[in-house]
Protein backbone atom coordinates (compact mmCIF):
# COMPACT_ATOMS: atom_id res chain seq x y z
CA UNK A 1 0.00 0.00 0.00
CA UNK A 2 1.30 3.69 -1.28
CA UNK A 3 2.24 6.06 1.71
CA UNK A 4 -0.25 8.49 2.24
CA UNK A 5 0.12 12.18 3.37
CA UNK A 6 -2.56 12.17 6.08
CA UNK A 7 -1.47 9.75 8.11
CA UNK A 8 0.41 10.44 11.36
CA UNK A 9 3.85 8.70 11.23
CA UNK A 10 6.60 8.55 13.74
CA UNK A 11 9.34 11.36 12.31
CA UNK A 12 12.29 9.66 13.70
CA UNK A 13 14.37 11.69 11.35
CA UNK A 14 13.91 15.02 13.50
CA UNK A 15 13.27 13.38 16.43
CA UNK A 16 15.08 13.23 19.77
CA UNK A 17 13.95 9.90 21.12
CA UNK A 18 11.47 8.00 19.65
CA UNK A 19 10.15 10.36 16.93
CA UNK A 20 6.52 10.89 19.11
CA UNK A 21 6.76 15.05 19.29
CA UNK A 22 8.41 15.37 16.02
CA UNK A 23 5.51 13.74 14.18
CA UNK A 24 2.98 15.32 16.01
CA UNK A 25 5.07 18.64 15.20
CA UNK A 26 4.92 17.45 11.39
CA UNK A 27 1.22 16.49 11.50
CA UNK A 28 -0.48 19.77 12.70
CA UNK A 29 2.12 22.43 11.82
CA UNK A 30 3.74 23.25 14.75
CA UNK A 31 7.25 23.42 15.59
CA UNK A 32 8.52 20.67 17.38
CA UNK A 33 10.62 21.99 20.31
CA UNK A 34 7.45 23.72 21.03
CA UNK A 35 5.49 19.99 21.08
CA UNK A 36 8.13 18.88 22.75
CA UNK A 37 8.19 21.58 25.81
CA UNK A 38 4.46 21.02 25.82
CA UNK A 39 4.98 17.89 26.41
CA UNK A 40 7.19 18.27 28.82
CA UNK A 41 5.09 20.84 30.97
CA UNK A 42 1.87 18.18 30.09
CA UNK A 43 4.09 15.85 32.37
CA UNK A 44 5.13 18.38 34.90
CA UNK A 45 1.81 19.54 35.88
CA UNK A 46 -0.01 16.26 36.44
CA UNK A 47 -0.08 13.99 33.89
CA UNK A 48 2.95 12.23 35.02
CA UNK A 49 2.13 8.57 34.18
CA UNK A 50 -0.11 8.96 31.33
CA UNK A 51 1.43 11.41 29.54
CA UNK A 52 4.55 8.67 29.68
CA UNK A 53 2.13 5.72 28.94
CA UNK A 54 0.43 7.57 25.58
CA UNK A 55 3.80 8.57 24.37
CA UNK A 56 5.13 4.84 24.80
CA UNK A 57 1.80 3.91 23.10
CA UNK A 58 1.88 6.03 20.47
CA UNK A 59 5.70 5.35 19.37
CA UNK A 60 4.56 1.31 19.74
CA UNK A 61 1.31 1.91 17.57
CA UNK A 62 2.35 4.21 15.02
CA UNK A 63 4.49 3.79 12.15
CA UNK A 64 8.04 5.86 10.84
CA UNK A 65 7.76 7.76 8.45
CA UNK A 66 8.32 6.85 4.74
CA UNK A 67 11.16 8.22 3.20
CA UNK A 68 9.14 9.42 -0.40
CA UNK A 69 7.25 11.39 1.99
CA UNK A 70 10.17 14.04 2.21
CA UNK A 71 9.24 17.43 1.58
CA UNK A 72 10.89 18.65 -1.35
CA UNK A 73 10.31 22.53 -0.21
CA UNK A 74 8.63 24.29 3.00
CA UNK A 75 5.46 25.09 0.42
CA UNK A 76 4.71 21.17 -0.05
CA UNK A 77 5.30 20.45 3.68
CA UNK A 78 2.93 23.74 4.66
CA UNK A 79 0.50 21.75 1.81
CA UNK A 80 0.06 18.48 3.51
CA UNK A 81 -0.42 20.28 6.93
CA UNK A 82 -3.00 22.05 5.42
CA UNK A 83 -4.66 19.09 3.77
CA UNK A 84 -4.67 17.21 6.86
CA UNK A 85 -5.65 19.93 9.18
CA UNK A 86 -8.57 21.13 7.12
CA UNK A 87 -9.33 18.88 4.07
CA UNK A 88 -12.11 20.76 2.74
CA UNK A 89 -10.68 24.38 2.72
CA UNK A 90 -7.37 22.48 0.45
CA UNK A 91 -10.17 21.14 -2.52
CA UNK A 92 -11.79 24.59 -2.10
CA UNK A 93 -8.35 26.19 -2.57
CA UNK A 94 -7.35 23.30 -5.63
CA UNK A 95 -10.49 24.80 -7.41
CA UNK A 96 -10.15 28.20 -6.60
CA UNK A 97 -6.74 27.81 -8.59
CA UNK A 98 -8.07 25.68 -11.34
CA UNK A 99 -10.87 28.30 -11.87
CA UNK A 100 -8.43 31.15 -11.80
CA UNK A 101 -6.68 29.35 -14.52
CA UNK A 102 -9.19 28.93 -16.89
CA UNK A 103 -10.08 32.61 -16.43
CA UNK A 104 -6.89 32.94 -17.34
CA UNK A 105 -6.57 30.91 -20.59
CA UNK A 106 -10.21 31.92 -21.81
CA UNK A 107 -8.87 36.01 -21.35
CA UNK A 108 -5.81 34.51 -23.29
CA UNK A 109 -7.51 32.73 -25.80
CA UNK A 110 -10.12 35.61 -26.49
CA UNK A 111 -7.15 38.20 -26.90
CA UNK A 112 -5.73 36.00 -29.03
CA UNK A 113 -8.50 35.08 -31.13
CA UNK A 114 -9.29 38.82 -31.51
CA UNK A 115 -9.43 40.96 -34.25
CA UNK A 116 -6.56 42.85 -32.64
CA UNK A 117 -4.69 43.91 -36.19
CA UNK A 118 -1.18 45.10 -33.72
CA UNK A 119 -1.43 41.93 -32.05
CA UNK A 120 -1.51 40.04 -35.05
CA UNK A 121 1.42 42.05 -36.62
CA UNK A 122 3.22 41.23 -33.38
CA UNK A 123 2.74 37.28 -33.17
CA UNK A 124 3.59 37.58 -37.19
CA UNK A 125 6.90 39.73 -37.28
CA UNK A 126 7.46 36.88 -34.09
CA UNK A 127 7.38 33.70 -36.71
């Protein structure tokens, strides 16, 4: 089965221990020293035993990370944490685009298609 971007995986790559806090970091956006401090102050304050007890759980449960799941660039990593945080607003936004496009070609195509006489001198002398 392919690897897919929603999923929460282990980041074991960035992480300090057992890779718990650095894929929760990865899955919701937030930076990871600040999971981990969280985490950390979680234990502090009362949670002592089950904040220990869902961590070992988690990094027993969950799976690392794939390696084709690398982000190529800070834009495709911002992506998926969109997509997973709020699916609907990412096909809203993949439409949005894909409408804006063929705006865009259709203003293209009727420019083109015009009887603009300099344009067509233009895209002539350009042959």
């Amino acid at each position: 089965m392919a690897a897919r971007h929603t999923k929460f995986y282990l980041d074991k790559r960035n992480g300090k221990w057992l890779g718990v806090c650095a894929g929760l970091a990865d899955y919701t956006g937030l930076d990871a020293t600040l999971v981990r401090v969280g985490m950390v102050i979680l234990t502090i304050v009362g949670g002592f035993p089950w904040t220990l007890i869902a961590y070992g759980v988690t990094a027993w449960a969950a799976n690392d990370k794939p390696g084709e799941l690398a982000y190529d660039s800070v834009e495709d990593r911002k992506f998926w944490q969109g997509v997973r945080a709020k699916p609907g607003n990412s096909i809203r936004d993949v439409r949005s685009s894909f409408r804006d496009i063929d705006r865009r070609l259709s203003d293209l195509e009727v420019h083109y298609t015009s009887s603009n006489r300099r344009l067509a001198d233009e895209i002539d002398s350009l042959r």
